[in-house]
C-alpha atoms as a PDB file:
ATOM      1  CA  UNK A   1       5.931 -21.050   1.163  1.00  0.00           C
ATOM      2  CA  UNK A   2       9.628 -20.747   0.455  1.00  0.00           C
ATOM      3  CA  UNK A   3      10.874 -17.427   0.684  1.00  0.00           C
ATOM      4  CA  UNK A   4      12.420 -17.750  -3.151  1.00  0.00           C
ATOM      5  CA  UNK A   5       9.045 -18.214  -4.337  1.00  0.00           C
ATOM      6  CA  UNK A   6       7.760 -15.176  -2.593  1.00  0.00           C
ATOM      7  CA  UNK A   7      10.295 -12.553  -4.296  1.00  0.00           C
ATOM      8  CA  UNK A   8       9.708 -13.853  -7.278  1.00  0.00           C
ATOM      9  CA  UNK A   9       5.976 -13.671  -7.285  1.00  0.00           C
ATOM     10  CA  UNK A  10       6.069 -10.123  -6.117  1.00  0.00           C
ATOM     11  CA  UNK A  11       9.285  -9.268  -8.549  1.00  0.00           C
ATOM     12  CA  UNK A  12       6.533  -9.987 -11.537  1.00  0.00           C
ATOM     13  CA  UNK A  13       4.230  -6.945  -9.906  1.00  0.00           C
ATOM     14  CA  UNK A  14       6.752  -4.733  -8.807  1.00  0.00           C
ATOM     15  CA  UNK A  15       9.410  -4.762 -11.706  1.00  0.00           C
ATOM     16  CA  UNK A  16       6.688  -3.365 -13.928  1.00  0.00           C
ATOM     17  CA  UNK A  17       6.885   0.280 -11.819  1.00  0.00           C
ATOM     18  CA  UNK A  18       7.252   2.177 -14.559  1.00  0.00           C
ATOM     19  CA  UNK A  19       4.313   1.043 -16.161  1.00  0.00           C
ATOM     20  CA  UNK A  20       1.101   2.948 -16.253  1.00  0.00           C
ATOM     21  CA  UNK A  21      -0.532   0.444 -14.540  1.00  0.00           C
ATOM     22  CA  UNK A  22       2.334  -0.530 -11.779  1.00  0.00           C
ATOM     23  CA  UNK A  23       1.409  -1.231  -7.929  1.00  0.00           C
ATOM     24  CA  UNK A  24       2.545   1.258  -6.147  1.00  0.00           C
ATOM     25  CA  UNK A  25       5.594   0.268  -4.053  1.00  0.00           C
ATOM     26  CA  UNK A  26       5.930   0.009  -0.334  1.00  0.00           C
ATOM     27  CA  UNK A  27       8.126   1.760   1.998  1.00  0.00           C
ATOM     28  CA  UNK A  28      10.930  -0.277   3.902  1.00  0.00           C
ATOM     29  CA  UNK A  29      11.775   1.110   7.247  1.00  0.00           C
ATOM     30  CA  UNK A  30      13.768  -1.189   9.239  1.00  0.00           C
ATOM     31  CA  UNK A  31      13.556  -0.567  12.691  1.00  0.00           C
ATOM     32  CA  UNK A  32      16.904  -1.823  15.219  1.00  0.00           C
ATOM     33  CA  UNK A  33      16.218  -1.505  19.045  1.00  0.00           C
ATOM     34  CA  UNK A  34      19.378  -1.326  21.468  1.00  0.00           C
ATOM     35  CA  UNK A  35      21.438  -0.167  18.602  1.00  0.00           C
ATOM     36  CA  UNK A  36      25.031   0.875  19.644  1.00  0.00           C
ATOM     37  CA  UNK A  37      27.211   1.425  16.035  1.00  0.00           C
ATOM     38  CA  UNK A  38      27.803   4.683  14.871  1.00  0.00           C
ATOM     39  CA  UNK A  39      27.708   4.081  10.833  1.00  0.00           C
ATOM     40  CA  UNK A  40      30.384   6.313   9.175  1.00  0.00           C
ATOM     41  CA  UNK A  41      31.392   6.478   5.989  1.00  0.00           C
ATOM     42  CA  UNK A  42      35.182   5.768   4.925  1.00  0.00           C
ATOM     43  CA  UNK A  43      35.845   8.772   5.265  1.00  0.00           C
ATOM     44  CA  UNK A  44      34.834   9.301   9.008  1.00  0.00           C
ATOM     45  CA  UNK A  45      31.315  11.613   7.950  1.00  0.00           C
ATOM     46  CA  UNK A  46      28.601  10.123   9.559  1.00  0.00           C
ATOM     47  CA  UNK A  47      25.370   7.892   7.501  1.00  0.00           C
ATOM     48  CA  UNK A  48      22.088   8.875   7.566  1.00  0.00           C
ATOM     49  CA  UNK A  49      19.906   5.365   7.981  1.00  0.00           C
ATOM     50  CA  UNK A  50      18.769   5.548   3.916  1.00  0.00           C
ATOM     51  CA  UNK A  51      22.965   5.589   3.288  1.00  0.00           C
ATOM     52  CA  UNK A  52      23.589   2.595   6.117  1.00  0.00           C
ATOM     53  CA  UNK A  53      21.232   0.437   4.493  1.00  0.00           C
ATOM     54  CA  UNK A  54      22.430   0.436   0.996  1.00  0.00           C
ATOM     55  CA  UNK A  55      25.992   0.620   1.845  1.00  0.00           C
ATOM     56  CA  UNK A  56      25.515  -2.619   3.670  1.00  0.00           C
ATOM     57  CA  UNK A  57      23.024  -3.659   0.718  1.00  0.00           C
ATOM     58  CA  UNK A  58      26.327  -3.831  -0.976  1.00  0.00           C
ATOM     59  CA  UNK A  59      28.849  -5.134   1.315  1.00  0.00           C
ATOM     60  CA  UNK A  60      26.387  -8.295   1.100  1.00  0.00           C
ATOM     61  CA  UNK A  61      26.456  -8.907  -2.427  1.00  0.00           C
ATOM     62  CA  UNK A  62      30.230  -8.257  -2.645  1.00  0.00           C
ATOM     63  CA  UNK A  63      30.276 -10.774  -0.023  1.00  0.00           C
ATOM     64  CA  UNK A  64      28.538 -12.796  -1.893  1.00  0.00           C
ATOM     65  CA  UNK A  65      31.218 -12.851  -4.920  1.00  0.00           C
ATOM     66  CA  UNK A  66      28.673 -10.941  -7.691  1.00  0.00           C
ATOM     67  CA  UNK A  67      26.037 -13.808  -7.148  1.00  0.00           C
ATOM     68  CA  UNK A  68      23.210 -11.849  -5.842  1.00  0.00           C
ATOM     69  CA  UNK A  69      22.312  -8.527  -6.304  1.00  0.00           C
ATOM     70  CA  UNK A  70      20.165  -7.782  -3.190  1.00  0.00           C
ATOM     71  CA  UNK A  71      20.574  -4.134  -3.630  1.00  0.00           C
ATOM     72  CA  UNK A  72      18.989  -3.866  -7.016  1.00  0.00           C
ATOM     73  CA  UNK A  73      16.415  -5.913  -5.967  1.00  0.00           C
ATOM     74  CA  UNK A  74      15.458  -4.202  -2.947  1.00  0.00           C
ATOM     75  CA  UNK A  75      15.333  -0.561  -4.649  1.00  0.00           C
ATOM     76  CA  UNK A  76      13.271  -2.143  -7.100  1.00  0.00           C
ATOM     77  CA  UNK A  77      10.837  -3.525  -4.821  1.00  0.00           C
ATOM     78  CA  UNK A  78      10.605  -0.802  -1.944  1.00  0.00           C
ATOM     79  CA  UNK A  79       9.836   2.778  -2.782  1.00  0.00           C
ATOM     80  CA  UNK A  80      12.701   4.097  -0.109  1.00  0.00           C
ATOM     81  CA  UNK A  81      14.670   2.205   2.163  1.00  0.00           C
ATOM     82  CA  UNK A  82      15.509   4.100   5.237  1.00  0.00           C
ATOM     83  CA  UNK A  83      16.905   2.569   9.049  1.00  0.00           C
ATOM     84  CA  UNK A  84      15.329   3.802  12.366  1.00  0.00           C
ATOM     85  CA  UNK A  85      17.571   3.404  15.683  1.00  0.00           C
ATOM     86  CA  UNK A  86      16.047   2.950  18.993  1.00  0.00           C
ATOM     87  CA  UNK A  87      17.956   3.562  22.064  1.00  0.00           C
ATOM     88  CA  UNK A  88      17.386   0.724  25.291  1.00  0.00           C
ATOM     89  CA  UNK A  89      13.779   1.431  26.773  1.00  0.00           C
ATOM     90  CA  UNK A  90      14.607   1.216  30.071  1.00  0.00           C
ATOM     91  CA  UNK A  91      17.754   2.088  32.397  1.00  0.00           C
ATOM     92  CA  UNK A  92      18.031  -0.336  35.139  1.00  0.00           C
ATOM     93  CA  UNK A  93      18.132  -3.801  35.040  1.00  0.00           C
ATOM     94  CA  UNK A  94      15.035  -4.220  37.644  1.00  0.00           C
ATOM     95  CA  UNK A  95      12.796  -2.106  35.095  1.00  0.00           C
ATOM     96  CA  UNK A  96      14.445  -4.415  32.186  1.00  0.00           C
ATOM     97  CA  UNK A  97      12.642  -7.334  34.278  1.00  0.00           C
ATOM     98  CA  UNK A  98       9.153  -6.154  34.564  1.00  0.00           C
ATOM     99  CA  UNK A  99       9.285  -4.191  30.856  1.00  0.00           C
ATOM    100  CA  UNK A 100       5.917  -5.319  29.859  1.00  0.00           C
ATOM    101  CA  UNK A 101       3.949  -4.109  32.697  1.00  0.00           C
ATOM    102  CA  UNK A 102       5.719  -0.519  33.033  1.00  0.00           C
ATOM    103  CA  UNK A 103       3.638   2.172  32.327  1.00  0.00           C
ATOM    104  CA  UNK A 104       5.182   4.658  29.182  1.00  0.00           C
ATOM    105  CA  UNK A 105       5.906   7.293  31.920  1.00  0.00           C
ATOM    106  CA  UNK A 106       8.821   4.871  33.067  1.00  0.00           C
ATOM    107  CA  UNK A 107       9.912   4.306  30.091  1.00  0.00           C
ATOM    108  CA  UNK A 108      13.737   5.896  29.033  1.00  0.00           C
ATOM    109  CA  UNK A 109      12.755   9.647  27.866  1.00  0.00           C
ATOM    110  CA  UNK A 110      15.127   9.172  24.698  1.00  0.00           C
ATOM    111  CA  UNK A 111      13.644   5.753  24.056  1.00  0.00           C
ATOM    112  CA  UNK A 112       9.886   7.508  23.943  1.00  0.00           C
ATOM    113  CA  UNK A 113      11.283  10.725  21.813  1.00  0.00           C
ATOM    114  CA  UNK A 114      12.489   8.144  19.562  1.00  0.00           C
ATOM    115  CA  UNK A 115       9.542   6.296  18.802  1.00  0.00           C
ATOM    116  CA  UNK A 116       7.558   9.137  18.333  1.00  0.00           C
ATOM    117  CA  UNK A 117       9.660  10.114  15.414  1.00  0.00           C
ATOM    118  CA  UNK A 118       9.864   6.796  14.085  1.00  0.00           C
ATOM    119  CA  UNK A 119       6.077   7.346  14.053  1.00  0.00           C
ATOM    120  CA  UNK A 120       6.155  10.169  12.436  1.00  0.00           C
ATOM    121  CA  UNK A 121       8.340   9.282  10.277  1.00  0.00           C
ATOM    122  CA  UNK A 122       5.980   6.356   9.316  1.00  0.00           C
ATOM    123  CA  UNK A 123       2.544   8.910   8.932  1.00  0.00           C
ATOM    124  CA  UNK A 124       4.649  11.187   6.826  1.00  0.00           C
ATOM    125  CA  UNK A 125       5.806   8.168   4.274  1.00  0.00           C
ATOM    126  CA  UNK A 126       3.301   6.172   4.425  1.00  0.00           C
ATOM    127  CA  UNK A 127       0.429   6.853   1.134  1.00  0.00           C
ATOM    128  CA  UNK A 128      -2.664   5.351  -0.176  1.00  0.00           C
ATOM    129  CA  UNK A 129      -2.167   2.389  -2.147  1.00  0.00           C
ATOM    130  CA  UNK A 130      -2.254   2.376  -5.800  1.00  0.00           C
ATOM    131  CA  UNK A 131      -2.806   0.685  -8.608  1.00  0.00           C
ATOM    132  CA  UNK A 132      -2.645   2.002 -12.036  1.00  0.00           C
ATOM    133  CA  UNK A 133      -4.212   5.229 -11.428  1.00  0.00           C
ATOM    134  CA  UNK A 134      -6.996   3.728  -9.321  1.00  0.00           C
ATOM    135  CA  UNK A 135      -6.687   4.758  -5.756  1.00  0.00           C
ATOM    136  CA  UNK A 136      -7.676   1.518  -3.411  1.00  0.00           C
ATOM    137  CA  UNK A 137     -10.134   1.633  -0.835  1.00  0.00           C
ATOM    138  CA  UNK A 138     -10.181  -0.613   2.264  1.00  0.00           C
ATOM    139  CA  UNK A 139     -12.294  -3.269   0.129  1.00  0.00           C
ATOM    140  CA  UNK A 140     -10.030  -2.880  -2.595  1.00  0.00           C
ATOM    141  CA  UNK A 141      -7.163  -3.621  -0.739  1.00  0.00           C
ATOM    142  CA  UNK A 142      -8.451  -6.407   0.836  1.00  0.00           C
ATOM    143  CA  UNK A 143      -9.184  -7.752  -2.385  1.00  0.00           C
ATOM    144  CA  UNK A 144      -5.715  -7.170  -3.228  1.00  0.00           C
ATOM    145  CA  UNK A 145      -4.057  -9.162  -0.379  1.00  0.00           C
ATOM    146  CA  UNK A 146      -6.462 -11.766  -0.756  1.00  0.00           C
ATOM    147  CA  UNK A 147      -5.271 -12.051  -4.651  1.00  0.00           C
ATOM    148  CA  UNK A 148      -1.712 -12.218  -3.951  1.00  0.00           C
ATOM    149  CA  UNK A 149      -2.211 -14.715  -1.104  1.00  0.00           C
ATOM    150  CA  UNK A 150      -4.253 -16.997  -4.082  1.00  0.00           C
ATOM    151  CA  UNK A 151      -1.640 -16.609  -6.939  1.00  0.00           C
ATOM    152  CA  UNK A 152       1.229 -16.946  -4.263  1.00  0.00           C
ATOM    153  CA  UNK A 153       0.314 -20.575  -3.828  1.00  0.00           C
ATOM    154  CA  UNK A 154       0.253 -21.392  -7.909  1.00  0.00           C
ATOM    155  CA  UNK A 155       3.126 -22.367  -9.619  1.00  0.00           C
ATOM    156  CA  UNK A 156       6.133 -20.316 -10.352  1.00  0.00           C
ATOM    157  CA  UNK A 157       5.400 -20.634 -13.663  1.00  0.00           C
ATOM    158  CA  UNK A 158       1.982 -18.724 -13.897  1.00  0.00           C
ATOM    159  CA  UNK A 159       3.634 -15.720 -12.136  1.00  0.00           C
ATOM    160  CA  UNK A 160       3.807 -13.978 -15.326  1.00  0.00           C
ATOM    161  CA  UNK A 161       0.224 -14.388 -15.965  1.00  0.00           C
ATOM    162  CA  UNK A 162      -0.853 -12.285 -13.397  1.00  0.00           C
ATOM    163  CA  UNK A 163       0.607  -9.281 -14.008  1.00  0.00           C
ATOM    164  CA  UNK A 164      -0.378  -5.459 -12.718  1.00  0.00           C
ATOM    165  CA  UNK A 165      -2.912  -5.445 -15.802  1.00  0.00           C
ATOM    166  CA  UNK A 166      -4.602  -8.681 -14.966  1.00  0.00           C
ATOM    167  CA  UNK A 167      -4.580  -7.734 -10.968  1.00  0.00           C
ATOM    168  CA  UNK A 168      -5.541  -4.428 -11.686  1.00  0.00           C
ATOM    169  CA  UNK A 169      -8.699  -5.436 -14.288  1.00  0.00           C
ATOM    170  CA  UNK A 170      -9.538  -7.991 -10.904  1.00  0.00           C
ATOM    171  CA  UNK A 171      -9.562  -5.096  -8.429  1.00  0.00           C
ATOM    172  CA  UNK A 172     -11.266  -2.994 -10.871  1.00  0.00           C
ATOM    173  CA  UNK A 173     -14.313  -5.504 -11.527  1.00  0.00           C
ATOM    174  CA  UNK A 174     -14.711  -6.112  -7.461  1.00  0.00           C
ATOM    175  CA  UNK A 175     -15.186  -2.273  -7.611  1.00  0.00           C
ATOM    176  CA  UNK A 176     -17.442  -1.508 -10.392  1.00  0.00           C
ATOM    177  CA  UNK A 177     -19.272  -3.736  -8.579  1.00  0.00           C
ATOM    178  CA  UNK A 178     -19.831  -2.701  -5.516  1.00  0.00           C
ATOM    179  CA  UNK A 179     -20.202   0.551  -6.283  1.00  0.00           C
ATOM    180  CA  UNK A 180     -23.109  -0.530  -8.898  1.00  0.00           C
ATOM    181  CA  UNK A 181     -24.748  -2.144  -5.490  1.00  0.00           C
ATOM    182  CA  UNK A 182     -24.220   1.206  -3.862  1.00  0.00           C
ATOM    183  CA  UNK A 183     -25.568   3.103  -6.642  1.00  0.00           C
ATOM    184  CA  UNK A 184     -28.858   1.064  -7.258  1.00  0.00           C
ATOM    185  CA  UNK A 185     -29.446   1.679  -3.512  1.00  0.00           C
ATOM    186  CA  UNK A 186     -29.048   5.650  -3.343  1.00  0.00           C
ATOM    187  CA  UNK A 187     -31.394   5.912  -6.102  1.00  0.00           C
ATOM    188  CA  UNK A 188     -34.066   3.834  -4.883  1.00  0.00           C
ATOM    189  CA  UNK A 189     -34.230   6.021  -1.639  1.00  0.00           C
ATOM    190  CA  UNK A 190     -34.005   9.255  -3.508  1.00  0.00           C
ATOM    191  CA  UNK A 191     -35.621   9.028  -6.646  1.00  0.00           C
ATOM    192  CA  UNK A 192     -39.388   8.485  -6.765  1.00  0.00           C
ATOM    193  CA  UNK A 193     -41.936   9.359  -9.685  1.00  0.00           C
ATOM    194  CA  UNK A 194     -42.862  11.566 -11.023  1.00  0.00           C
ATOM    195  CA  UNK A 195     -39.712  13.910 -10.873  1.00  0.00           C
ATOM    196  CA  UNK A 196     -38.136  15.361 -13.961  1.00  0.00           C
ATOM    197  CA  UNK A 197     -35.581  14.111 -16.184  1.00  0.00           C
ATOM    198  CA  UNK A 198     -33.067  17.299 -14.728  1.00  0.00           C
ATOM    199  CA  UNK A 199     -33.325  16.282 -10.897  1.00  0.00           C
ATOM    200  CA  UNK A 200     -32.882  12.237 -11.816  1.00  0.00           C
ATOM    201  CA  UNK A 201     -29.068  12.953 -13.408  1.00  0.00           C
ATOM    202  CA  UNK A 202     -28.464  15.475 -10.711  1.00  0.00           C
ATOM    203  CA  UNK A 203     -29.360  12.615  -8.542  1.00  0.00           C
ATOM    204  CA  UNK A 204     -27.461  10.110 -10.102  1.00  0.00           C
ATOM    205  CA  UNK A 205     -24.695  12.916 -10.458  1.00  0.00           C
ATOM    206  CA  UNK A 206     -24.336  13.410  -6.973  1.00  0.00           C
ATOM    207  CA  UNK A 207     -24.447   9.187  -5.822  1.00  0.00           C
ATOM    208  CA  UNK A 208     -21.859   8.438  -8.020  1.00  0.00           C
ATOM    209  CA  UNK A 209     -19.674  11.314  -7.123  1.00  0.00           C
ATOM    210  CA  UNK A 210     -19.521  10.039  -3.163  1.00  0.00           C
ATOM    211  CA  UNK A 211     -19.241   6.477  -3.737  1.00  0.00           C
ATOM    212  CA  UNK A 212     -16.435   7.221  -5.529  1.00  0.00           C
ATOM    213  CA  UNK A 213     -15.072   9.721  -3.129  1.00  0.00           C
ATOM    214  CA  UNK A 214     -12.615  12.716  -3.733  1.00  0.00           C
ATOM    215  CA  UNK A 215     -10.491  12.379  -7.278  1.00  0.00           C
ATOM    216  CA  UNK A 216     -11.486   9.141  -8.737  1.00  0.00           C
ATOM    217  CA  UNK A 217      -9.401   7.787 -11.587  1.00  0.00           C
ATOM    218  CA  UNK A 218     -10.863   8.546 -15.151  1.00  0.00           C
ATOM    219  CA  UNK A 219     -10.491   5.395 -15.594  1.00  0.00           C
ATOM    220  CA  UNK A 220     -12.822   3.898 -12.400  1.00  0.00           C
ATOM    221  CA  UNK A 221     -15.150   7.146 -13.196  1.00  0.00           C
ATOM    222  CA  UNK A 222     -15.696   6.339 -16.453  1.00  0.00           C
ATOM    223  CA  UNK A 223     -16.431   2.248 -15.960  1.00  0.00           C
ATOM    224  CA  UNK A 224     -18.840   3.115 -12.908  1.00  0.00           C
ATOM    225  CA  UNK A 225     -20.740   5.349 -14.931  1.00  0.00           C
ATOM    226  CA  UNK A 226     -21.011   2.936 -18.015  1.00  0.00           C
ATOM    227  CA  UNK A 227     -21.907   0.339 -15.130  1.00  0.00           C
ATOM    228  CA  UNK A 228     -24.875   2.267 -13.699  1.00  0.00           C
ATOM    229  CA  UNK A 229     -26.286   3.366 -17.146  1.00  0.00           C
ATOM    230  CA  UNK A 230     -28.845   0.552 -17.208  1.00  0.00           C
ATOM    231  CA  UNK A 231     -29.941   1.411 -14.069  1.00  0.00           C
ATOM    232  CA  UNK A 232     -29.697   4.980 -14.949  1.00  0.00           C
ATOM    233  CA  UNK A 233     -31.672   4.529 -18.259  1.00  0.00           C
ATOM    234  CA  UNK A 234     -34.506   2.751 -16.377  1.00  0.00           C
ATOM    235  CA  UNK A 235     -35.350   5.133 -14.128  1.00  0.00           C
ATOM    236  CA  UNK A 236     -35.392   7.959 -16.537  1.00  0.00           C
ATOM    237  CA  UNK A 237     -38.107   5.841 -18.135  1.00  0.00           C
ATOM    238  CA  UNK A 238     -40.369   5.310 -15.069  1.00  0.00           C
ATOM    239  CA  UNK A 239     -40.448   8.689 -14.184  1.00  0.00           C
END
């Protein structure tokens, strides 16, 4: 796939952000080993790695005569953009030759302080992914990637009919569904007749409050419970 008809496919998800049913955006960290510049500012202050990137966002499309406008393109798409230096791993050129079998103790100390910040740098950015205000679990996401790698493979022209709303109404159907299969097995275990009318909903109270896990979307709440009422309904009546 052409890397033009990548960015545009994801520019059709990601430009609505502002919408209450956006994607939430990913984090760009880019991540330079062996890095010897010192990036200054004109006036000689020194650039934190969010300032570095977008002042060289811009050299590129001023370099590029007003035809491209890479900056606005990459704030739309990433949440932050932010540059992490690492120094040389290793000091001598005889550790430089066996660098893949030397234990981390050997490694440069600055090189391993630096890579534990850049990890926690990463655990303290990084979020749940979201979509609308339905939080995705694993399958969710999965189902996610394995939309986008689908519609990335249709024509250009049918990028616009998959927005956020029509991903998100996808994701949201794999969901209710699962979650029904979930449901319809909790009660089976737990609910047998005779048992009153009170302990059933408490039941069914309780199974759909863990498979949806801590602060479900009204949204997802609300079409897993509608889901589930036949279900619900039914075993009301047995018992």
């Amino acid at each position: 796939m052409r890397w033009w008809r990548g960015t545009a496919f994801a520019m059709s998800y990601f430009e609505q952000k502002n919408a209450s049913n956006a994607i939430s955006r990913p984090h760009l960290v880019w991540v330079i080993q062996n890095f010897h510049l010192q990036p200054l500012s004109e006036n000689g202050t020194e650039l934190s790695g969010a300032e570095w990137i977008q002042r060289l966002l811009v050299q590129i499309d001023q370099s590029n005569n007003g035809t491209s406008a890479f900056q606005a393109q990459f704030n739309d798409f990433f949440a932050s953009l932010d540059v992490k230096t690492l120094p040389f791993p290793v000091t001598t050129v005889e550790d430089l030759q066996i660098l893949s079998t030397l234990p981390t103790s050997r490694l440069n100390p600055a090189y391993r302080r630096s890579v534990a910040g850049l990890w926690e740098h990463v655990v303290g950015t990084a979020s749940p992914k979201t979509i609308g205000s339905l939080k995705l679990t694993g399958t969710a996401l999965a189902t996610l990637l394995e939309r986008w790698t689908e519609n990335m493979n249709i024509p250009i022209s049918s990028y616009r009919d998959n927005s956020a709303e029509i991903l998100l109404g996808h994701i949201m159907k794999e969901e209710i569904s699962r979650s029904t299969v979930k449901y319809s097995e909790v009660m089976s275990q737990l609910v047998k007749p005779p048992m009153s009318e009170a302990k059933i909903l408490k039941i069914s109270g309780s199974a759909i409050a863990n498979i949806l896990g801590t602060d479900p979307s009204p949204q997802y709440l609300d079409a897993v419970t509608r889901a589930v009422k036949p279900l619900l309904d039914g075993y009301l009546k047995v018992c």
